[in-house]
C-alpha atoms as a PDB file:
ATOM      1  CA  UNK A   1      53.592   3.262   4.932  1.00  0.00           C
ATOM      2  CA  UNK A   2      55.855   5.842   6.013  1.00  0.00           C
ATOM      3  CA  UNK A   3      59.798   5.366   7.051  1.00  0.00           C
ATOM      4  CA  UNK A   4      61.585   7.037   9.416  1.00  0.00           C
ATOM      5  CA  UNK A   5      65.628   6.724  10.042  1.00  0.00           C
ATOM      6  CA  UNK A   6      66.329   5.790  13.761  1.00  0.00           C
ATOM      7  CA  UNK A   7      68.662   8.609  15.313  1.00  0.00           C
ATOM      8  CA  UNK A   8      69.570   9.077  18.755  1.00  0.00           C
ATOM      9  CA  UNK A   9      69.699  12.811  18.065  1.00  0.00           C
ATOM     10  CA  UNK A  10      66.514  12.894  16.896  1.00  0.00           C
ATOM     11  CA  UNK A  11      64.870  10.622  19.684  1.00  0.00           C
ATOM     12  CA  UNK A  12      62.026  13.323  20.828  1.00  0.00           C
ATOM     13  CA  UNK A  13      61.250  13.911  17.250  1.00  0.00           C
ATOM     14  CA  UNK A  14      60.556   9.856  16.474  1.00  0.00           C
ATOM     15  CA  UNK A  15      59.002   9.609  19.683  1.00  0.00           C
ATOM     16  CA  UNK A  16      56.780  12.109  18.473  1.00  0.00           C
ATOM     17  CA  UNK A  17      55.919  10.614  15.029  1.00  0.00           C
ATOM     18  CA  UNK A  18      55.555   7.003  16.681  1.00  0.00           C
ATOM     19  CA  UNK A  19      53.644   8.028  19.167  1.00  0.00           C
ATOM     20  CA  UNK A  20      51.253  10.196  16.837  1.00  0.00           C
ATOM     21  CA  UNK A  21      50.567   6.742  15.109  1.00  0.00           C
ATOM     22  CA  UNK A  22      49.683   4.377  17.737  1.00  0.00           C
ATOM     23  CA  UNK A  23      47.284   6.648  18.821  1.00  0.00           C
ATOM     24  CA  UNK A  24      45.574   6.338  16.188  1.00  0.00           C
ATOM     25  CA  UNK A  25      45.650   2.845  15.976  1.00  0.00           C
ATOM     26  CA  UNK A  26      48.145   2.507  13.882  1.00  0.00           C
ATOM     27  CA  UNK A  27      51.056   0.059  13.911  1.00  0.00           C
ATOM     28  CA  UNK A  28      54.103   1.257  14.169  1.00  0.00           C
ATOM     29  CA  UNK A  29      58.123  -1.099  13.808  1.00  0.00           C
ATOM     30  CA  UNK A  30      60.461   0.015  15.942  1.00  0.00           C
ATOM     31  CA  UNK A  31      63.709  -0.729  16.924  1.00  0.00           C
ATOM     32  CA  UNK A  32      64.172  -2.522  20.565  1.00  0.00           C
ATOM     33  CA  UNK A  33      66.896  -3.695  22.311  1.00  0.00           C
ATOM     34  CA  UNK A  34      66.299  -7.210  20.855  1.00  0.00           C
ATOM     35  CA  UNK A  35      65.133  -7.077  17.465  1.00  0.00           C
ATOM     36  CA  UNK A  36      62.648  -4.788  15.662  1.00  0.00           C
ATOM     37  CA  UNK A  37      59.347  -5.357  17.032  1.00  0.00           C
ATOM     38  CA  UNK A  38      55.896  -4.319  16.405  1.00  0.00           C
ATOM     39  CA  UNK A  39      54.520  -1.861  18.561  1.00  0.00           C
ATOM     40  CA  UNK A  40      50.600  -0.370  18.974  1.00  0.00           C
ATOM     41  CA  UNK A  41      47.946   0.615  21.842  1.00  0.00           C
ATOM     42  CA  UNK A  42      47.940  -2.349  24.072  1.00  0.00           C
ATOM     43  CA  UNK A  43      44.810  -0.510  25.183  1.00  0.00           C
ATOM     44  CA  UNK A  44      42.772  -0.704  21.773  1.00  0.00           C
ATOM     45  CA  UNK A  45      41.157  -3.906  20.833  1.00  0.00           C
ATOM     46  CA  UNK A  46      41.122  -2.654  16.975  1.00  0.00           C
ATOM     47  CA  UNK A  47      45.225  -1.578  16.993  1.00  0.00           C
ATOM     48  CA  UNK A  48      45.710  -5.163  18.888  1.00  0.00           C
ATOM     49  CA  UNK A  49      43.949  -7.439  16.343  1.00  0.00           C
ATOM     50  CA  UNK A  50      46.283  -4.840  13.544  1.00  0.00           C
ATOM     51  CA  UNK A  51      49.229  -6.190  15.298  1.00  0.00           C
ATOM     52  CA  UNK A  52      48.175  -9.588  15.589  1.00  0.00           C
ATOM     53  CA  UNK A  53      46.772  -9.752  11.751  1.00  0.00           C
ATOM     54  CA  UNK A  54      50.021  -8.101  10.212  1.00  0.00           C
ATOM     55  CA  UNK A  55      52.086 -11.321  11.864  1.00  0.00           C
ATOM     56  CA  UNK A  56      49.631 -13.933  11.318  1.00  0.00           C
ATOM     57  CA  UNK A  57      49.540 -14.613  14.871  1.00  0.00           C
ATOM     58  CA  UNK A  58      46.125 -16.532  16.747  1.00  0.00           C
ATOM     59  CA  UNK A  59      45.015 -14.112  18.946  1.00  0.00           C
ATOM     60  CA  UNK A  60      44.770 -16.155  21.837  1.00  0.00           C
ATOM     61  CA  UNK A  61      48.348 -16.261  22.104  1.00  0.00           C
ATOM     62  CA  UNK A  62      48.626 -13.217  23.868  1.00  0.00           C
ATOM     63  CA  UNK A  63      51.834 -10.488  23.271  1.00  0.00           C
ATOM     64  CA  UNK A  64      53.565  -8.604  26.163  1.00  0.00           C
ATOM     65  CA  UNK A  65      54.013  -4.892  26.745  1.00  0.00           C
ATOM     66  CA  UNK A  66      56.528  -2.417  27.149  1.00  0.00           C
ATOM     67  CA  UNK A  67      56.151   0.124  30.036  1.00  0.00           C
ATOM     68  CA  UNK A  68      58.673   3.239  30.765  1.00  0.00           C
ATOM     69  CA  UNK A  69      58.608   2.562  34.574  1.00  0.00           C
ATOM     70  CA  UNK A  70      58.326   0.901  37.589  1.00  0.00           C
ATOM     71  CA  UNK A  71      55.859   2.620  38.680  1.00  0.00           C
ATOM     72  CA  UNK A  72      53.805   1.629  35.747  1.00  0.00           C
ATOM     73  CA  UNK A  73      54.414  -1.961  36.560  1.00  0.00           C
ATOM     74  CA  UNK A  74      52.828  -1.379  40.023  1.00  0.00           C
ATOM     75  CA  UNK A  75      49.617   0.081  38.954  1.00  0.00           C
ATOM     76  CA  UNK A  76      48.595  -2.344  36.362  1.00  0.00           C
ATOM     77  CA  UNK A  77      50.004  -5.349  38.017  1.00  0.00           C
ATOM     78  CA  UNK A  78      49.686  -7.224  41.369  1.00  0.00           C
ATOM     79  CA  UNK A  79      53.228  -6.527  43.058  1.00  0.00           C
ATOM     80  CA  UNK A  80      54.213  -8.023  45.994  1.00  0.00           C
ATOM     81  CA  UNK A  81      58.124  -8.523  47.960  1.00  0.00           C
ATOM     82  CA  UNK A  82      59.159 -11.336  45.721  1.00  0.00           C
ATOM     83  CA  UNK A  83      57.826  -9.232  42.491  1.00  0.00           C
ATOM     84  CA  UNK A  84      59.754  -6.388  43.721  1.00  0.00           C
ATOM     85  CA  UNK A  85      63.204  -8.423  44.046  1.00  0.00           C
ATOM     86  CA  UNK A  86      63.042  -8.724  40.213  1.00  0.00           C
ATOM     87  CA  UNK A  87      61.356  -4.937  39.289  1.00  0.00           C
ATOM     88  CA  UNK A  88      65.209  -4.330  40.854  1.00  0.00           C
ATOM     89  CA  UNK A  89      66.991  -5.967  37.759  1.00  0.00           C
ATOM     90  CA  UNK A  90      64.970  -3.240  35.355  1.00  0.00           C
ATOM     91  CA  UNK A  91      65.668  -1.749  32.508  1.00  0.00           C
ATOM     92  CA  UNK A  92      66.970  -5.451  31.305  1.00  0.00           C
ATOM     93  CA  UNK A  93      66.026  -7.968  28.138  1.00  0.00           C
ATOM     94  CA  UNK A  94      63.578  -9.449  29.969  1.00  0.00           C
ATOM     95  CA  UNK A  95      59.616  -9.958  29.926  1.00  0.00           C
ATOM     96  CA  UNK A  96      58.229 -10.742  33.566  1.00  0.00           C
ATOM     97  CA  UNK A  97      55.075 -12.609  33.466  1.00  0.00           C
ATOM     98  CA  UNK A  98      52.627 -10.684  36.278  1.00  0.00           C
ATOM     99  CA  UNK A  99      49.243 -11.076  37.673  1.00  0.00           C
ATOM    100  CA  UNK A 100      47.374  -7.583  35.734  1.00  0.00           C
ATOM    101  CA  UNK A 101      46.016  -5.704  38.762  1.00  0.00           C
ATOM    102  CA  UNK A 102      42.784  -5.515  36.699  1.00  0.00           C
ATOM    103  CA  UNK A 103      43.209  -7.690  33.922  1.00  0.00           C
ATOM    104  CA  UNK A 104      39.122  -6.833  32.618  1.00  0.00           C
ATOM    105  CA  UNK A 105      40.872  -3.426  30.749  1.00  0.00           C
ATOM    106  CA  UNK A 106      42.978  -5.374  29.017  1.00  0.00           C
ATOM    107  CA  UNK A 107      41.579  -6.037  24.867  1.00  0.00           C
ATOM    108  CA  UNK A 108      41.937  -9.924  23.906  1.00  0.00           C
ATOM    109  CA  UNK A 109      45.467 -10.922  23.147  1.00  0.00           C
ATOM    110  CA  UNK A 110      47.117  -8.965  25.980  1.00  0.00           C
ATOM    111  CA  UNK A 111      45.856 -11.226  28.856  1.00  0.00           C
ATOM    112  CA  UNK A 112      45.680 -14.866  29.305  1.00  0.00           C
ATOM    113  CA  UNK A 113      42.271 -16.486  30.921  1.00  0.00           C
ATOM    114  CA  UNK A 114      44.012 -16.726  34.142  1.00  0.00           C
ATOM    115  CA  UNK A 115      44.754 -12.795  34.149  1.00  0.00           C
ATOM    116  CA  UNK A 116      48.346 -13.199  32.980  1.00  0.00           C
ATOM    117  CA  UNK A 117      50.725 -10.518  31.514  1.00  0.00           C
ATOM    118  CA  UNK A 118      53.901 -10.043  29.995  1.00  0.00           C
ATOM    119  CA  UNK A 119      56.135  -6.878  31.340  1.00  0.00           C
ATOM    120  CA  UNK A 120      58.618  -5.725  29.429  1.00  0.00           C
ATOM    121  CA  UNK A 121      60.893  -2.372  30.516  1.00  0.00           C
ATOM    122  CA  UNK A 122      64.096  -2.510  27.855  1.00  0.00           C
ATOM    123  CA  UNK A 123      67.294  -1.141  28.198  1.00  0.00           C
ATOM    124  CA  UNK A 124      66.730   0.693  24.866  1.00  0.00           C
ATOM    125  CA  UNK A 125      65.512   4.369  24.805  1.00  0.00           C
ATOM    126  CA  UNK A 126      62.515   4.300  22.409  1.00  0.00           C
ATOM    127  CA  UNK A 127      59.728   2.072  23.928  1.00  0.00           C
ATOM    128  CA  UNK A 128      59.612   3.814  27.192  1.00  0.00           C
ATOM    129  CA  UNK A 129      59.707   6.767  25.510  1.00  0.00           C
ATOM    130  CA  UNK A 130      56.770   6.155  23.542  1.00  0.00           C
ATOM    131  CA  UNK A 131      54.530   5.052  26.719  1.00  0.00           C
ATOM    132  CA  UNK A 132      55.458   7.979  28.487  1.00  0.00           C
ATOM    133  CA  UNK A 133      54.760   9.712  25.605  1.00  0.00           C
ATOM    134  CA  UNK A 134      51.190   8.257  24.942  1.00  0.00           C
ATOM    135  CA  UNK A 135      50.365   7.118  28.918  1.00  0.00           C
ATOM    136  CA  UNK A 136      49.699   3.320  28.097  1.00  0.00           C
ATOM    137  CA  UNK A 137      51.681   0.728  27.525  1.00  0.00           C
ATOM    138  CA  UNK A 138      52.311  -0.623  23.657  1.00  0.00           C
ATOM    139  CA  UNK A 139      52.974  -4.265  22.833  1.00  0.00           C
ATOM    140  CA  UNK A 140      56.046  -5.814  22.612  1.00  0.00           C
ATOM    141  CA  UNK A 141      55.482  -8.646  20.583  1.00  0.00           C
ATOM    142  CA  UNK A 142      58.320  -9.081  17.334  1.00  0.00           C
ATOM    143  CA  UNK A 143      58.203  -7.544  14.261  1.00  0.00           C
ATOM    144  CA  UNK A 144      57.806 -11.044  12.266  1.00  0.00           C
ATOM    145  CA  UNK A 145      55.386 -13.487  10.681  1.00  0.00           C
ATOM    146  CA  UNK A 146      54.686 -16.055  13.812  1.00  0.00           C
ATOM    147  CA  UNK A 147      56.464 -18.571  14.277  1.00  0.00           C
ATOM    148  CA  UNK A 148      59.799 -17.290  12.045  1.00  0.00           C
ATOM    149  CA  UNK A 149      62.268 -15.796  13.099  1.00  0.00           C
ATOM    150  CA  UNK A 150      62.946 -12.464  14.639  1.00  0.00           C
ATOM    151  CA  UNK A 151      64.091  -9.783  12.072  1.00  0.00           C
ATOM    152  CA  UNK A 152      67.077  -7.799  12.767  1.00  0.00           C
ATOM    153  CA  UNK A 153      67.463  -6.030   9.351  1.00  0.00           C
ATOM    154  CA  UNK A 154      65.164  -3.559   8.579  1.00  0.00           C
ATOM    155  CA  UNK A 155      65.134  -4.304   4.480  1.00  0.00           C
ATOM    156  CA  UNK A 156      63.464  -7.520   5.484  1.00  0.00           C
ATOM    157  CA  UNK A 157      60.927  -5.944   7.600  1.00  0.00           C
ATOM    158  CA  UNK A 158      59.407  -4.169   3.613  1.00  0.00           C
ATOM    159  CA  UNK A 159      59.995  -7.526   2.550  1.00  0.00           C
ATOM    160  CA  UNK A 160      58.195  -9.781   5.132  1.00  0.00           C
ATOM    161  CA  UNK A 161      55.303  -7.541   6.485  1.00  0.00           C
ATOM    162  CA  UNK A 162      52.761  -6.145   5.081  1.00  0.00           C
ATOM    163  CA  UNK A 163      50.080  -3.664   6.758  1.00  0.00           C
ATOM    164  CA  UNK A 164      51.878  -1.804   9.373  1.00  0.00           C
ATOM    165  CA  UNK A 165      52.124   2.393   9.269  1.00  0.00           C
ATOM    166  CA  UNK A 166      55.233   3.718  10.335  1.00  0.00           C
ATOM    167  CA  UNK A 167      58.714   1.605  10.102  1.00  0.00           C
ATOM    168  CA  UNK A 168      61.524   3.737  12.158  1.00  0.00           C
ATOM    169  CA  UNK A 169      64.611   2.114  10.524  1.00  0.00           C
ATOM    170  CA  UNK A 170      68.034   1.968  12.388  1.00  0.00           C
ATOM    171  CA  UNK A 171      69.316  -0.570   9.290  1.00  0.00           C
ATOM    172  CA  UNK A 172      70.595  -3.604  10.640  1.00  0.00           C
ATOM    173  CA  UNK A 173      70.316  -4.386  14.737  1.00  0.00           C
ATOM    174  CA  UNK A 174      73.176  -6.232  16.628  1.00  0.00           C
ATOM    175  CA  UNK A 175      71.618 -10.299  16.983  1.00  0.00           C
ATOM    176  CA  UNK A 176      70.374 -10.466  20.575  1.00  0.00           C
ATOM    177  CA  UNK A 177      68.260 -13.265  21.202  1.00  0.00           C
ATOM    178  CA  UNK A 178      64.911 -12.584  22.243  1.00  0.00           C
ATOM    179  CA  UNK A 179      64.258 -11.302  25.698  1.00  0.00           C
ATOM    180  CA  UNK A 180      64.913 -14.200  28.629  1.00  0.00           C
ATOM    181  CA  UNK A 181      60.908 -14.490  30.362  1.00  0.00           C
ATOM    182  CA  UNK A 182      60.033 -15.154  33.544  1.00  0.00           C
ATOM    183  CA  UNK A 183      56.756 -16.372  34.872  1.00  0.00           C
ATOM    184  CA  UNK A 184      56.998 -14.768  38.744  1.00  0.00           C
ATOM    185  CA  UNK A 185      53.341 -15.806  39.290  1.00  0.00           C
ATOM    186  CA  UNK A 186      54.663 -19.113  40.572  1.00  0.00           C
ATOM    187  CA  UNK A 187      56.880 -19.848  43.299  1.00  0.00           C
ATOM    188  CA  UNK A 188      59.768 -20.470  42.886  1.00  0.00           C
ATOM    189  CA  UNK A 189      59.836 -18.045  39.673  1.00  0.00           C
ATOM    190  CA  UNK A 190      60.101 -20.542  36.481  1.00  0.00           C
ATOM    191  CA  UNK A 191      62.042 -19.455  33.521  1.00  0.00           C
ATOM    192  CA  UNK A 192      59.891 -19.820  29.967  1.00  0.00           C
ATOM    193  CA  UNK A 193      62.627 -18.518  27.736  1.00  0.00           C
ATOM    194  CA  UNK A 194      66.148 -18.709  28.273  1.00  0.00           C
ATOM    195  CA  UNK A 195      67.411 -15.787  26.786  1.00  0.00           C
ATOM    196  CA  UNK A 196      70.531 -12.912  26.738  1.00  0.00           C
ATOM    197  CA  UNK A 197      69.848 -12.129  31.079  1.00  0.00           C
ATOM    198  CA  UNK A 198      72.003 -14.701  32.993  1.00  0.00           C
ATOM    199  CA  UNK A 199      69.582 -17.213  34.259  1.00  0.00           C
ATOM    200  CA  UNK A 200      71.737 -17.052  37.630  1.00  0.00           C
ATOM    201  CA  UNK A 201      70.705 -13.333  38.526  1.00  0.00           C
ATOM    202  CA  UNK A 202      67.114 -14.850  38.648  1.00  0.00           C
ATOM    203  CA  UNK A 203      67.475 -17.287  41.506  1.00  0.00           C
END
């Protein structure tokens, strides 16, 4: 397991190294704008089941993704006026539960049976980066074991988890709660998880 300090100077550089380990399946911890959360190829079955076996997760509770655009929501997702009302709000702490465009790509624990996913484009720097860097998205699920809670100090993530590659540390994260989600594959839009985006923006 290798670490890595977190330093906005040196963002290309631990792009670079992150992005070198997801694709090869690896797992990599990285900071978000919520907590630290676990990141690999959304597209690889084998680096999915890594992410899912490091937090002890069931893996037919699917994880979301980060993207590093728009435009990245619109090709792998079904987009339509109301959709694009809410791509508006982006980069914000919030997941948007889609329609996948084609939802058959997707390895198990990305998609739900009825060809859900979860969208995430964050307000921090590194995810995006990453994607753009690698041309998939990565998951977005928390750097935790399931069902605790999320980890904000990176001493705990050496403590906690075991099996992942790469940790970039930034020490301790400001305590945002997790990422407000919003299923817009219903009408009206229906709010799963109330979380740091005022719920009011959404109506």
């Amino acid at each position: 397991m290798r670490i890595v300090k977190y330093s906005n100077e040196l963002l290309e550089d631990i792009t670079e190294i992150v992005a070198k380990v997801i694709l090869e399946e690896g797992c990599a911890v990285i900071p978000t704008d919520t907590r630290y959360g676990s990141t690999a190829d959304a597209m690889s079955s084998k680096a999915v089941e890594k992410v899912v076996r490091i937090k002890k997760r069931e893996l037919n509770k699917v994880v979301s993704v980060f993207v590093d655009s728009i435009d990245m929501i619109r090709d792998l997702c079904i987009v339509d006026r109301k959709v694009e009302k809410f791509l508006r709000l982006l980069p914000e702490r919030v997941t948007l539960i889609l329609k996948a465009r084609r939802p058959e790509v997707f390895p198990r624990g990305i998609v739900t049976p009825d060809g859900k996913i979860g969208i995430r484009l964050p307000p921090h720097p590194l995810p995006p980066l990453i994607v753009k860097r690698i041309g998939r998205p990565i998951t977005a699920t928390s750097a935790n074991i399931s069902g605790f809670p999320p980890i904000y100090d990176s001493s705990k993530i050496l403590t906690s988890l075991r099996g992942f590659d790469l940790l970039v540390d930034a020490g301790i994260l400001p305590r945002i709660p997790p990422s407000t989600v919003v299923d817009l594959t219903c009408r009206p839009p229906r709010v799963l998880r109330r979380g740091p985006l005022n719920i009011d923006v959404l109506k």
